[in-house]
PDB file of N, CA and C in Angstrom:
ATOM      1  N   UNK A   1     106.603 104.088 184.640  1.00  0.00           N
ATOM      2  CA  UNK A   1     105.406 104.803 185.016  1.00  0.00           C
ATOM      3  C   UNK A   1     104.262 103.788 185.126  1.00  0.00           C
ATOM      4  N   UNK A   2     103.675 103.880 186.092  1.00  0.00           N
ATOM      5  CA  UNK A   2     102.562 102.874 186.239  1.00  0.00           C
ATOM      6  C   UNK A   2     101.594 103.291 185.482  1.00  0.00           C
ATOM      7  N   UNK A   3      99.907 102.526 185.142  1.00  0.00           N
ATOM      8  CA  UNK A   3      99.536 102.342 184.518  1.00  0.00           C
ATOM      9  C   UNK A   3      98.449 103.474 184.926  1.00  0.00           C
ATOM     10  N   UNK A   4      98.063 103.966 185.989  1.00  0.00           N
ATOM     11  CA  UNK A   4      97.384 104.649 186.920  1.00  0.00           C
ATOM     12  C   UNK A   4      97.586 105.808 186.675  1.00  0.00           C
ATOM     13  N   UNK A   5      99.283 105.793 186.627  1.00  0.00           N
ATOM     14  CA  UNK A   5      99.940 107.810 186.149  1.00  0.00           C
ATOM     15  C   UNK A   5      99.835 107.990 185.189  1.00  0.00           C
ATOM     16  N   UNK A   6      99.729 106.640 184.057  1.00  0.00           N
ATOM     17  CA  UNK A   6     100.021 106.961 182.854  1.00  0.00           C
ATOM     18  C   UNK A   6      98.506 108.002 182.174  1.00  0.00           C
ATOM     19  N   UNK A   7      97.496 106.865 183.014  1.00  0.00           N
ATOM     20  CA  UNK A   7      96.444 107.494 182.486  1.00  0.00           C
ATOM     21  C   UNK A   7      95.757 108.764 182.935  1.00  0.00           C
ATOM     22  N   UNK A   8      96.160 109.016 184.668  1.00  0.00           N
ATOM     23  CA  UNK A   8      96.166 110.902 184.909  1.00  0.00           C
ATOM     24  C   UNK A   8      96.417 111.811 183.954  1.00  0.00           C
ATOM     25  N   UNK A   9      98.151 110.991 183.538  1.00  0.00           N
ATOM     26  CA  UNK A   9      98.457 112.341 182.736  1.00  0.00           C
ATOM     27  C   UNK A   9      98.340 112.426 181.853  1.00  0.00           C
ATOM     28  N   UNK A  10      97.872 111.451 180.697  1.00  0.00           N
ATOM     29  CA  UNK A  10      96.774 111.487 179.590  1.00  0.00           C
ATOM     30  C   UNK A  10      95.640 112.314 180.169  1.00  0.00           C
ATOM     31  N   UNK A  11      95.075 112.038 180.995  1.00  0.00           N
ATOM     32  CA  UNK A  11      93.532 113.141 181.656  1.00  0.00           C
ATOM     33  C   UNK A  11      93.966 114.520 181.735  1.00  0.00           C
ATOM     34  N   UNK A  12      94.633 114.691 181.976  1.00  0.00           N
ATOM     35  CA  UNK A  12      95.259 116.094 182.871  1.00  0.00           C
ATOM     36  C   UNK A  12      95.943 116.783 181.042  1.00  0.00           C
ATOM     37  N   UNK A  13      96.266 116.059 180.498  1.00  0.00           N
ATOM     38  CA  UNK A  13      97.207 117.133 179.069  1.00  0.00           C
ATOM     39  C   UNK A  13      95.808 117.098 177.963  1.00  0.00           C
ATOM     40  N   UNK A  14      94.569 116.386 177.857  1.00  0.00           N
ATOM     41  CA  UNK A  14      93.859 116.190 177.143  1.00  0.00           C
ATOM     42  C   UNK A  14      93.130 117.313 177.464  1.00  0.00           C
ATOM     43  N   UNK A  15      92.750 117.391 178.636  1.00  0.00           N
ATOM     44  CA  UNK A  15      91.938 118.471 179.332  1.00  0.00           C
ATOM     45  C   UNK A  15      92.339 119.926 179.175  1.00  0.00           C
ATOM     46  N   UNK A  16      94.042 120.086 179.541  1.00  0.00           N
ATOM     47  CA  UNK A  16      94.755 121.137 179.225  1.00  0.00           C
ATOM     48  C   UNK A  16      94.605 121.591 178.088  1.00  0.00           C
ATOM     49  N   UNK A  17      95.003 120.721 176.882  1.00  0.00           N
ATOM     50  CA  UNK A  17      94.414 121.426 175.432  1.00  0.00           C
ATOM     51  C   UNK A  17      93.330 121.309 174.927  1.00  0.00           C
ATOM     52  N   UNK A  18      92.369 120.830 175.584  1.00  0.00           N
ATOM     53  CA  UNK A  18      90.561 121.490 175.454  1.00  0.00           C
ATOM     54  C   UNK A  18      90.644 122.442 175.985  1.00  0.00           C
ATOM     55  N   UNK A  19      91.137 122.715 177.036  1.00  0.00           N
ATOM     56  CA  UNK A  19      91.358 124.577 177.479  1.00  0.00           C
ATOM     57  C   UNK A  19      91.815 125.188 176.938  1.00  0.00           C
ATOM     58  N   UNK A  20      92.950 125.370 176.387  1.00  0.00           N
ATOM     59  CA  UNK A  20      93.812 125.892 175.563  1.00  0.00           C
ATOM     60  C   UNK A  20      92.832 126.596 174.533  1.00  0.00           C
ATOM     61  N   UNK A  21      92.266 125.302 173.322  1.00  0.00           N
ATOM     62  CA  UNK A  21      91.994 125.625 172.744  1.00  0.00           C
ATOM     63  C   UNK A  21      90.523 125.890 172.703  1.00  0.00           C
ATOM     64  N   UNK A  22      89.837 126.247 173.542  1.00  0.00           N
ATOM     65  CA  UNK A  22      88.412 126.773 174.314  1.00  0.00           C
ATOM     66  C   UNK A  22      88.590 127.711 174.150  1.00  0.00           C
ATOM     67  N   UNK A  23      89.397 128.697 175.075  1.00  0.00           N
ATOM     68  CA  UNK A  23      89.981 129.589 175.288  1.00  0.00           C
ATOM     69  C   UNK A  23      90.489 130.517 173.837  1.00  0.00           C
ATOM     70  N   UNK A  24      91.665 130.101 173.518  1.00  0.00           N
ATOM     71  CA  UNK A  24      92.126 130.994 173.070  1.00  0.00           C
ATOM     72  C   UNK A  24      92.088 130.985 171.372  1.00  0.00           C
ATOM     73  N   UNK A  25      91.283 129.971 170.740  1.00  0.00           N
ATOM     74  CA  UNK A  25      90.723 130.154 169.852  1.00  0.00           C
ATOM     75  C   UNK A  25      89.463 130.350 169.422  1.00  0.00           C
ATOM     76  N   UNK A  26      88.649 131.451 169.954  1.00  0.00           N
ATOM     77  CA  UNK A  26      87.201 131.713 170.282  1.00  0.00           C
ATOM     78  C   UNK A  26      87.064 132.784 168.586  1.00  0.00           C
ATOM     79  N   UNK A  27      86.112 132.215 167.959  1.00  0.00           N
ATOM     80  CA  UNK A  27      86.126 132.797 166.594  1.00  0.00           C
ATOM     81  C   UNK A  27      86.873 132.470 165.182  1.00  0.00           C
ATOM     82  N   UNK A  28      87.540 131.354 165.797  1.00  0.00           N
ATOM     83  CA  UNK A  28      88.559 130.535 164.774  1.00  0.00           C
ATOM     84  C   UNK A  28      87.643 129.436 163.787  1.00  0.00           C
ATOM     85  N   UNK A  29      87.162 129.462 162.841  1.00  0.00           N
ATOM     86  CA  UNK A  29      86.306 128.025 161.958  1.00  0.00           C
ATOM     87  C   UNK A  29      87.175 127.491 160.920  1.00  0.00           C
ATOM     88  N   UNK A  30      86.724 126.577 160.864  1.00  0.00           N
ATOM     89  CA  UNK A  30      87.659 125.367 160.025  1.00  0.00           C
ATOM     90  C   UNK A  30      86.084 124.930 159.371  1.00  0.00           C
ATOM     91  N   UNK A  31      86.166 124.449 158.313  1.00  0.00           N
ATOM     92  CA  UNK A  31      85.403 124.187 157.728  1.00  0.00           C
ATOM     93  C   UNK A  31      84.032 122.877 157.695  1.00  0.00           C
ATOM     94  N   UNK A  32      84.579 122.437 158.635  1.00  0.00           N
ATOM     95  CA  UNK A  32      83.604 121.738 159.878  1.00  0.00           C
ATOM     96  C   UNK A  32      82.706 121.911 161.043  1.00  0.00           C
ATOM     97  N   UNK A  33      84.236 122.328 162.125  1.00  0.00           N
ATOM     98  CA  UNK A  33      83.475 123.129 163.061  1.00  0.00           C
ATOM     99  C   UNK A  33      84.901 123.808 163.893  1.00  0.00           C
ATOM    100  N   UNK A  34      84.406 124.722 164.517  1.00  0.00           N
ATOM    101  CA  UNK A  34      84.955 125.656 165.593  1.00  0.00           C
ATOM    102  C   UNK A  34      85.784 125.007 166.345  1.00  0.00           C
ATOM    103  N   UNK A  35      86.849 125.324 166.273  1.00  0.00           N
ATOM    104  CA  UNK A  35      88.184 125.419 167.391  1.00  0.00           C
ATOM    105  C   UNK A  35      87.698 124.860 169.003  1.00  0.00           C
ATOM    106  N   UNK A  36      87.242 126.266 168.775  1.00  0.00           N
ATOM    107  CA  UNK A  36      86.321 126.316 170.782  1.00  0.00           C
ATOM    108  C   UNK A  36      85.428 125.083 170.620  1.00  0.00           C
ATOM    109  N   UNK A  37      85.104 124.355 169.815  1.00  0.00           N
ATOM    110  CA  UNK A  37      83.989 123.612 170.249  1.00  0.00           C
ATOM    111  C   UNK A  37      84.860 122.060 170.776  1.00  0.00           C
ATOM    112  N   UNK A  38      85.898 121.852 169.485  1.00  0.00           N
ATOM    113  CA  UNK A  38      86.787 120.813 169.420  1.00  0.00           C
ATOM    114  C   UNK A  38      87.624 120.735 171.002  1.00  0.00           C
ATOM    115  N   UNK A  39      87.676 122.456 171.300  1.00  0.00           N
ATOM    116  CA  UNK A  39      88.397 122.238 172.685  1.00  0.00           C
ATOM    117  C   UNK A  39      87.525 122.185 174.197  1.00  0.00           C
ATOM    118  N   UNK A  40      85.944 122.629 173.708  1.00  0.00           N
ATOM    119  CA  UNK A  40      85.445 121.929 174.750  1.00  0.00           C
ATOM    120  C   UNK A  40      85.021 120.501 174.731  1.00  0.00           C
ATOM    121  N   UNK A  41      84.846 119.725 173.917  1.00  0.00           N
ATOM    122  CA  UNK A  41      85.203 118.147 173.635  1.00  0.00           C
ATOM    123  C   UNK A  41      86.116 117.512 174.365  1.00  0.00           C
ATOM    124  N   UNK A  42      87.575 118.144 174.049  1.00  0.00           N
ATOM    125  CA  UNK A  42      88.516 117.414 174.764  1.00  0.00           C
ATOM    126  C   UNK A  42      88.369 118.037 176.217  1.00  0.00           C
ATOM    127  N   UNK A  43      88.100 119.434 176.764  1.00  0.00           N
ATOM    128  CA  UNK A  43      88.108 119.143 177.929  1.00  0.00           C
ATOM    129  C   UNK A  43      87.011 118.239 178.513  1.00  0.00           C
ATOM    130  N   UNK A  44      86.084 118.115 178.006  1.00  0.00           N
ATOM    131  CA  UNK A  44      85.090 116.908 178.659  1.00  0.00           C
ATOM    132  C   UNK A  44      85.778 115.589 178.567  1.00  0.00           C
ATOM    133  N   UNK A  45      86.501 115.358 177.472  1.00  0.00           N
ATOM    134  CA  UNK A  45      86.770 113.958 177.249  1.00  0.00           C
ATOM    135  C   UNK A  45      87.845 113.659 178.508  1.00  0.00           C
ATOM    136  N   UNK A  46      89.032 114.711 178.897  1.00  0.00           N
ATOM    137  CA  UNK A  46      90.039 114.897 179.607  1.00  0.00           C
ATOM    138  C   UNK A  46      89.404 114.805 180.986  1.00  0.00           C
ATOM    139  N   UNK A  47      88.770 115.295 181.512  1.00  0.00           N
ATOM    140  CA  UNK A  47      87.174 115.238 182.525  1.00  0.00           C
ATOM    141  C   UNK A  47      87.074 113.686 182.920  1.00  0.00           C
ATOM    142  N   UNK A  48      86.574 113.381 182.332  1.00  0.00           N
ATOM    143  CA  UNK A  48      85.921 111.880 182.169  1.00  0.00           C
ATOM    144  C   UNK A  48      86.552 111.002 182.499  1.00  0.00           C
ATOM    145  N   UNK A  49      87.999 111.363 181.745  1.00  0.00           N
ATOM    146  CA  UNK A  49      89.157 110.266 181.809  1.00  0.00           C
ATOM    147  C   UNK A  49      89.686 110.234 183.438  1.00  0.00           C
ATOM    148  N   UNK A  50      89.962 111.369 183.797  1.00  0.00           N
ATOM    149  CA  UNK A  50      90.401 111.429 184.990  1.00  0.00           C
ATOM    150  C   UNK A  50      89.682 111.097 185.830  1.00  0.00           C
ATOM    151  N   UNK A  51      88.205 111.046 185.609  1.00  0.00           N
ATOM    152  CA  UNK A  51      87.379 110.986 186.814  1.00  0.00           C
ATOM    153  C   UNK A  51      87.201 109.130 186.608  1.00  0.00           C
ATOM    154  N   UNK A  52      86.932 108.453 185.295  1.00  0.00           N
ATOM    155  CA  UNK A  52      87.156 107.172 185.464  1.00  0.00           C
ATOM    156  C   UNK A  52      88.036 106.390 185.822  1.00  0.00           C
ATOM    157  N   UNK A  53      89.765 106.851 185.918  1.00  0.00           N
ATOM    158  CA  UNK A  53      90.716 106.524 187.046  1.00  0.00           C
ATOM    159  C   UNK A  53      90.954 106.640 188.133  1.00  0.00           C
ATOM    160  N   UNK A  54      90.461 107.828 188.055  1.00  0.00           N
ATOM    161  CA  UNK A  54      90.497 107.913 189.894  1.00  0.00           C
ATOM    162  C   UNK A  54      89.519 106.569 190.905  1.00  0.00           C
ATOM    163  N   UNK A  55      87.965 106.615 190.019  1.00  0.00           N
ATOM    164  CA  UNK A  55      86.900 106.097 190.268  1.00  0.00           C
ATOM    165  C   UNK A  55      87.640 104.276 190.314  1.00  0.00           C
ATOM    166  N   UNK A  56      88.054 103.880 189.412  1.00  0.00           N
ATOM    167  CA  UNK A  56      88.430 102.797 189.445  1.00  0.00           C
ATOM    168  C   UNK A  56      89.698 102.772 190.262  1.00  0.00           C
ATOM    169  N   UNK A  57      90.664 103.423 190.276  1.00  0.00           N
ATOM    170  CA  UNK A  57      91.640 103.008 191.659  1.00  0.00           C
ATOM    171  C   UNK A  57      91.566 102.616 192.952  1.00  0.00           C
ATOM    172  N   UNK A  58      90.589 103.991 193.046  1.00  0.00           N
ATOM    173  CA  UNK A  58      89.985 103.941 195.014  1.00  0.00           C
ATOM    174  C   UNK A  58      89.241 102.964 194.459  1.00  0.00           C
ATOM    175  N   UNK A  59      88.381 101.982 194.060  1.00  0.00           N
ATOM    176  CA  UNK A  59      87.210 101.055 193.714  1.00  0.00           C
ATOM    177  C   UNK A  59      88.497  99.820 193.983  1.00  0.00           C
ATOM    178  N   UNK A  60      89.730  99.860 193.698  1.00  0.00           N
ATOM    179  CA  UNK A  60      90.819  98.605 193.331  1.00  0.00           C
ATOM    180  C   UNK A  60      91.042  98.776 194.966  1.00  0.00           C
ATOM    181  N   UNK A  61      91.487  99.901 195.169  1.00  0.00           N
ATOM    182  CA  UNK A  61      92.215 100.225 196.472  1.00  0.00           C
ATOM    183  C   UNK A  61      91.415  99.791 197.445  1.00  0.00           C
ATOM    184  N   UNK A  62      90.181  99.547 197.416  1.00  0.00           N
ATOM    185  CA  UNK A  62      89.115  99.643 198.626  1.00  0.00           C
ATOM    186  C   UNK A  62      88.882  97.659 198.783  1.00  0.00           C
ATOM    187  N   UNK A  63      89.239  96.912 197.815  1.00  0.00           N
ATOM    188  CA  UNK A  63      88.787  95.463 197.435  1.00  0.00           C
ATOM    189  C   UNK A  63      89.889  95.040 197.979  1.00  0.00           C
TER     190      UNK A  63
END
């Protein structure tokens, strides 16, 4: 697996379970903080990731 897919699909499953758990643990607390909050985190973080590979490929691809 190249280094490119590897890191999509790190973006793409990180993102998936910030949804997941956005979603379907709405009202869940842990003694820190909220479920939903932890899973909108990772979907931003999952976000980010994908959008900084993509950004740097076409940026490789274009040089």
């Amino acid at each position: 697996m190249t280094r490119v897919a590897r890191h999509t699909v790190e973006g793409v499953a990180t993102a998936l379970v910030g949804v997941l758990l956005w979603v379907f643990t709405d009202g869940v607390e842990t003694p820190v903080v909220t479920l939903s909050k932890v899973g909108m985190v990772l979907t931003a973080v999952g976000a980010a990731q994908l959008a900084v590979t993509l950004i740097l490929e076409l940026g490789r691809r274009r040089a």
